[in-house]
N, C-alpha and C. Protein backbone atom coordinates (compact mmCIF):
# COMPACT_ATOMS: atom_id res chain seq x y z
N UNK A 1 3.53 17.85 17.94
CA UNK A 1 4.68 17.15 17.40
C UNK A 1 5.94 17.86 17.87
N UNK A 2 6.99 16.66 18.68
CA UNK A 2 8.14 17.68 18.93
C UNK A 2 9.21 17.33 18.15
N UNK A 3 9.36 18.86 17.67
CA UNK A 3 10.38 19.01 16.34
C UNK A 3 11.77 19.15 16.96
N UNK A 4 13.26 18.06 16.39
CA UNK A 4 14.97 18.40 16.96
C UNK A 4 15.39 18.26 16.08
N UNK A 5 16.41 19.63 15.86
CA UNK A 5 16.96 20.10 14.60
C UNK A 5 18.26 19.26 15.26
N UNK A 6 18.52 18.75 14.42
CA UNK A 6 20.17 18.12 14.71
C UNK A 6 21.22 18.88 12.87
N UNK A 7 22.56 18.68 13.37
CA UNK A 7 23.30 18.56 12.60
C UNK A 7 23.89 17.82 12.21
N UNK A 8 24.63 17.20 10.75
CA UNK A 8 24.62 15.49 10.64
C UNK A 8 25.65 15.62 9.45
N UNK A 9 27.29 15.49 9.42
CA UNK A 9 28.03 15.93 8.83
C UNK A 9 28.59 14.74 7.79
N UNK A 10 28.55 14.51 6.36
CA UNK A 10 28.61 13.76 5.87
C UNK A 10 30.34 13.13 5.80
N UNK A 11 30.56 11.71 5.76
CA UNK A 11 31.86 11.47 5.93
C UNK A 11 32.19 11.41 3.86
N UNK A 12 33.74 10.96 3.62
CA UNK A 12 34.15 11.47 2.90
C UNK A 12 33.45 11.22 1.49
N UNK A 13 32.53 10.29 1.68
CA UNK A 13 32.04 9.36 0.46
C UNK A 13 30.59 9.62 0.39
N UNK A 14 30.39 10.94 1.26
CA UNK A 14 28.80 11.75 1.57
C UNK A 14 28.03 11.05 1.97
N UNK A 15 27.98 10.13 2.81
CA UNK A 15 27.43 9.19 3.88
C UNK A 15 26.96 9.92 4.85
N UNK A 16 25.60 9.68 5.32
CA UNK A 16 25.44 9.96 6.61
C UNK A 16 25.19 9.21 7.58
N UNK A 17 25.72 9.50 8.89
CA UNK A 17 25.09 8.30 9.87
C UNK A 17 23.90 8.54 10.89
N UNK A 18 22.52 7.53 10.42
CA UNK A 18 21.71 8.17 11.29
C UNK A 18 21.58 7.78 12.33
N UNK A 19 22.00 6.73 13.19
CA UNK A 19 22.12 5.82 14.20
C UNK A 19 20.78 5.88 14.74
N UNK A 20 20.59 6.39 16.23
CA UNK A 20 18.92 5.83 16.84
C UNK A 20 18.25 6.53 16.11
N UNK A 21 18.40 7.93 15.06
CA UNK A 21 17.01 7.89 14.41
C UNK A 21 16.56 7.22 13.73
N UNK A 22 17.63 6.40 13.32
CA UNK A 22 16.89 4.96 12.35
C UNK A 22 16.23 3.57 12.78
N UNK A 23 16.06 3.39 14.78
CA UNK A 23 15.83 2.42 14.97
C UNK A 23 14.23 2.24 14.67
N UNK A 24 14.61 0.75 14.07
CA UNK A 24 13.04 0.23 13.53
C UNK A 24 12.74 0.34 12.42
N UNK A 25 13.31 1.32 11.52
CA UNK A 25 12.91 1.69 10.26
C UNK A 25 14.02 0.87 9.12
N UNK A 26 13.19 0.02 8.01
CA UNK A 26 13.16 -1.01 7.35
C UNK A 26 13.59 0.00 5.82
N UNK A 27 13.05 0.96 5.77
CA UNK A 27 13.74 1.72 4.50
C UNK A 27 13.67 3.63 4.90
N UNK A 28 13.55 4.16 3.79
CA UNK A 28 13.59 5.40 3.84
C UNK A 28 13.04 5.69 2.36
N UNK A 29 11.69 6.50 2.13
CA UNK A 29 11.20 7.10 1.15
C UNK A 29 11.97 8.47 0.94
N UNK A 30 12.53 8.69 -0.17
CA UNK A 30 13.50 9.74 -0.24
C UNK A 30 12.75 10.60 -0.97
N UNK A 31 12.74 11.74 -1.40
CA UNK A 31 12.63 13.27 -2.00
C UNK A 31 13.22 14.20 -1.98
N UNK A 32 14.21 14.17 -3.12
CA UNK A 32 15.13 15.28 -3.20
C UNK A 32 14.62 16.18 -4.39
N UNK A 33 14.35 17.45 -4.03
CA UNK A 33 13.60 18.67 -4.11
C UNK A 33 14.26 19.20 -4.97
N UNK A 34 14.20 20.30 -6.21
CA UNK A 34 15.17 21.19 -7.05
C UNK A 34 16.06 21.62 -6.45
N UNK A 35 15.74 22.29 -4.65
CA UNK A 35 16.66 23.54 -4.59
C UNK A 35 17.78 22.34 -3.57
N UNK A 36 17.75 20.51 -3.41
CA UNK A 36 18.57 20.42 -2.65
C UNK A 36 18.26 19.90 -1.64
N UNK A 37 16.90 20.14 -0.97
CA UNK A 37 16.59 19.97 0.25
C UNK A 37 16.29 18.04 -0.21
N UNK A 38 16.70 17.79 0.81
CA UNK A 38 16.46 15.29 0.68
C UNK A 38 15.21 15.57 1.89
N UNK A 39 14.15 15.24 1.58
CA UNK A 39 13.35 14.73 2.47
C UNK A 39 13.18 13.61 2.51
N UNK A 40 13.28 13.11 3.66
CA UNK A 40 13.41 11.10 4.28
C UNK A 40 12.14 10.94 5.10
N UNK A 41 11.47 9.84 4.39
CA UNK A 41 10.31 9.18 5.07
C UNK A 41 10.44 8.14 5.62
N UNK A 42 10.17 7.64 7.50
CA UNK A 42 10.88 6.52 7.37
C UNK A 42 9.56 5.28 7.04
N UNK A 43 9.86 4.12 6.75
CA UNK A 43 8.97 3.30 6.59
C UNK A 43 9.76 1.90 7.72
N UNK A 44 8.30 1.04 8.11
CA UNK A 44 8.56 -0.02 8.98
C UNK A 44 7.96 -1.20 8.20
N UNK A 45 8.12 -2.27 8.38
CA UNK A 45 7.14 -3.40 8.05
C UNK A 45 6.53 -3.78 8.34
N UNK A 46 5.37 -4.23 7.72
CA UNK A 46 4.04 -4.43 8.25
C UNK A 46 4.10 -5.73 8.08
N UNK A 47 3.86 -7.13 8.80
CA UNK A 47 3.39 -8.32 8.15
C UNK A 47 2.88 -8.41 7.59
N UNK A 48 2.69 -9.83 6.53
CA UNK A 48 1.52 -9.35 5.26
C UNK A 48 0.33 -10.05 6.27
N UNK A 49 0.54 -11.13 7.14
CA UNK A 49 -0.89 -11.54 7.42
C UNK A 49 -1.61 -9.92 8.36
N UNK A 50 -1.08 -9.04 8.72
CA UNK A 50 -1.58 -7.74 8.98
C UNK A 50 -2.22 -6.97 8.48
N UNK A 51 -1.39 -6.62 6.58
CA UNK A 51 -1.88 -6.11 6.02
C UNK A 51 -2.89 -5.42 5.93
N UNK A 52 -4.12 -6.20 5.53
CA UNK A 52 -4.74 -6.10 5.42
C UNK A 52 -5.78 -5.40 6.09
N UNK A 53 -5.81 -5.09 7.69
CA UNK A 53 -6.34 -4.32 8.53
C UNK A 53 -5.94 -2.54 7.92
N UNK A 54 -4.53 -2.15 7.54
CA UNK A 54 -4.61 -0.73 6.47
C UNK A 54 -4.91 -1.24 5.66
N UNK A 55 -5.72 -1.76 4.91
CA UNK A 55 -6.12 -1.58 3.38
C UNK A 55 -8.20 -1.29 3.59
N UNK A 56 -7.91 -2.04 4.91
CA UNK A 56 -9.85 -1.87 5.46
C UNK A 56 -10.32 -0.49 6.35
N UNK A 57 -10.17 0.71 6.18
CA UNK A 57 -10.78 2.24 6.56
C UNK A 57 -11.44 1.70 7.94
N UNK A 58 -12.64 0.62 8.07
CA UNK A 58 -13.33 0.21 8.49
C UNK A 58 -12.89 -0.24 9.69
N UNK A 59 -12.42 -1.52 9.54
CA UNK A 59 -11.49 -2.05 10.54
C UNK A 59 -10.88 -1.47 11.21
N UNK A 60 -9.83 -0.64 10.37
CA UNK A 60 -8.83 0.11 11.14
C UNK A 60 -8.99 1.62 12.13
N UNK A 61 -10.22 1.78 11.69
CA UNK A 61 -10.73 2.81 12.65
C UNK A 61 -11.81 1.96 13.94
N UNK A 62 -12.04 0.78 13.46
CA UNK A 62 -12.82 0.62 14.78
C UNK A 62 -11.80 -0.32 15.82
N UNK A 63 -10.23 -0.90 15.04
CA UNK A 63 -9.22 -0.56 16.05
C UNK A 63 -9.00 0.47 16.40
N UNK A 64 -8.92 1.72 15.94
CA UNK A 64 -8.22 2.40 17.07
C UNK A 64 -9.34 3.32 17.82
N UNK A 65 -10.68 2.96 17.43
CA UNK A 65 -11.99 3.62 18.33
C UNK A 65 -11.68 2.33 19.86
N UNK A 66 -11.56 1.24 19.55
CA UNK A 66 -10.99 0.21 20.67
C UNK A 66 -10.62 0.58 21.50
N UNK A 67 -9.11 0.90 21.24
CA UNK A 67 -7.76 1.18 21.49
C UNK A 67 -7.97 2.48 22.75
N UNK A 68 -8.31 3.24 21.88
CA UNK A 68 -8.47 4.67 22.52
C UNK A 68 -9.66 4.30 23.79
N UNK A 69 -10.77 3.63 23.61
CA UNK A 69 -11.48 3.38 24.23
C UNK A 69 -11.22 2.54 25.76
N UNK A 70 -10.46 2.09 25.37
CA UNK A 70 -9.29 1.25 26.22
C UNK A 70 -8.37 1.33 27.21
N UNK A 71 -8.19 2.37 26.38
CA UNK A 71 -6.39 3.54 27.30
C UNK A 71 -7.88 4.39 28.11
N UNK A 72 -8.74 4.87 27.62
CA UNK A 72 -9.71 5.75 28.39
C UNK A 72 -10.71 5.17 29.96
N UNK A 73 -10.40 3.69 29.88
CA UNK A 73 -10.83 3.07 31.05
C UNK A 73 -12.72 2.63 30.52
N UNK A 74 -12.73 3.32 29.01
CA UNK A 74 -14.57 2.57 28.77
C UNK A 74 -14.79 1.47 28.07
N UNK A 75 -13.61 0.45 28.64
CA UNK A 75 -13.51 -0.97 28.29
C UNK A 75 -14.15 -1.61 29.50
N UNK A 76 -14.82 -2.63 29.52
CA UNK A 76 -14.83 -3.06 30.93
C UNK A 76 -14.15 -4.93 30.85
N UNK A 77 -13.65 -5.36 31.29
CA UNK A 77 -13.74 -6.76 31.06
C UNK A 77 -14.37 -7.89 31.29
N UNK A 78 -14.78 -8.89 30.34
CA UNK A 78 -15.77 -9.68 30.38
C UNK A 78 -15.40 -11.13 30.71
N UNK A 79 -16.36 -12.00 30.58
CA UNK A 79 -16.09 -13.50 30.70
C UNK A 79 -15.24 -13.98 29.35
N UNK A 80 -15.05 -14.89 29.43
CA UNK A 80 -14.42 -15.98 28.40
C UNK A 80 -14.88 -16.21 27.46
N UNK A 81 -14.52 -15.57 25.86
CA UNK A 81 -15.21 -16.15 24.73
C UNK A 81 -14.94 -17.90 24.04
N UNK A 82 -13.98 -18.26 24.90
CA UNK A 82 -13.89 -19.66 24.45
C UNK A 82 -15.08 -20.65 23.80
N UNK A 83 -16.37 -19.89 24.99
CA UNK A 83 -17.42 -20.89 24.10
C UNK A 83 -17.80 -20.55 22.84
N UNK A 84 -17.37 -19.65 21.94
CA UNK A 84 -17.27 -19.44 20.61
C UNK A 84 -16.60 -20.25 19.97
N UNK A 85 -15.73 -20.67 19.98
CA UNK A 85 -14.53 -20.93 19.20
C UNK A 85 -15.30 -22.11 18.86
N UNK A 86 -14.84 -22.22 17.00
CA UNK A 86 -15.44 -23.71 16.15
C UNK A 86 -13.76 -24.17 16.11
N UNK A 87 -13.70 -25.20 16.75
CA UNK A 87 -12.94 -26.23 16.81
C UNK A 87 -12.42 -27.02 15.46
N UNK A 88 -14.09 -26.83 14.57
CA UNK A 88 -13.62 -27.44 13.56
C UNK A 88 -13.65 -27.07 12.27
């Protein structure tokens, strides 16, 4: 993980501006600590018809066993599953 310490100076109304570290991110999970320290989590949105793939352990690891499998070249590609598909 590569860690950049920035400095980030609040304007008069203790605002900060986070500009591109905030691109994409939909909120911020906050934690402000006894001694002071704000820790910011960022969060994105998930579609709900998505959902559901994090809520399944299952699923979601045999996406990214896929995935990885994939980027690694031990995918091979196949014919056309079209003749599956129920039409009705």
């Amino acid at each position: 993980m590569v860690m950049q310490e920035k400095y980030l100076k609040p304007d008069s109304k203790g605002r900060i501006q986070l500009g591109r570290l905030a691109k994409d991110v939909v909120r911020y999970h906050v934690i402000e600590e006894s001694d002071g320290k704000i820790i910011l989590f960022p969060e994105v949105a998930i579609p709900a018809s998505e959902a559901w793939l994090y809520k399944n352990k299952k699923a979601l690891e045999a996406v990214k066993k896929g995935l990885e499998d994939s980027a690694s070249g031990k995918v091979k590609k196949r014919g056309s599953f079209a003749k599956y598909i129920d039409e009705e």
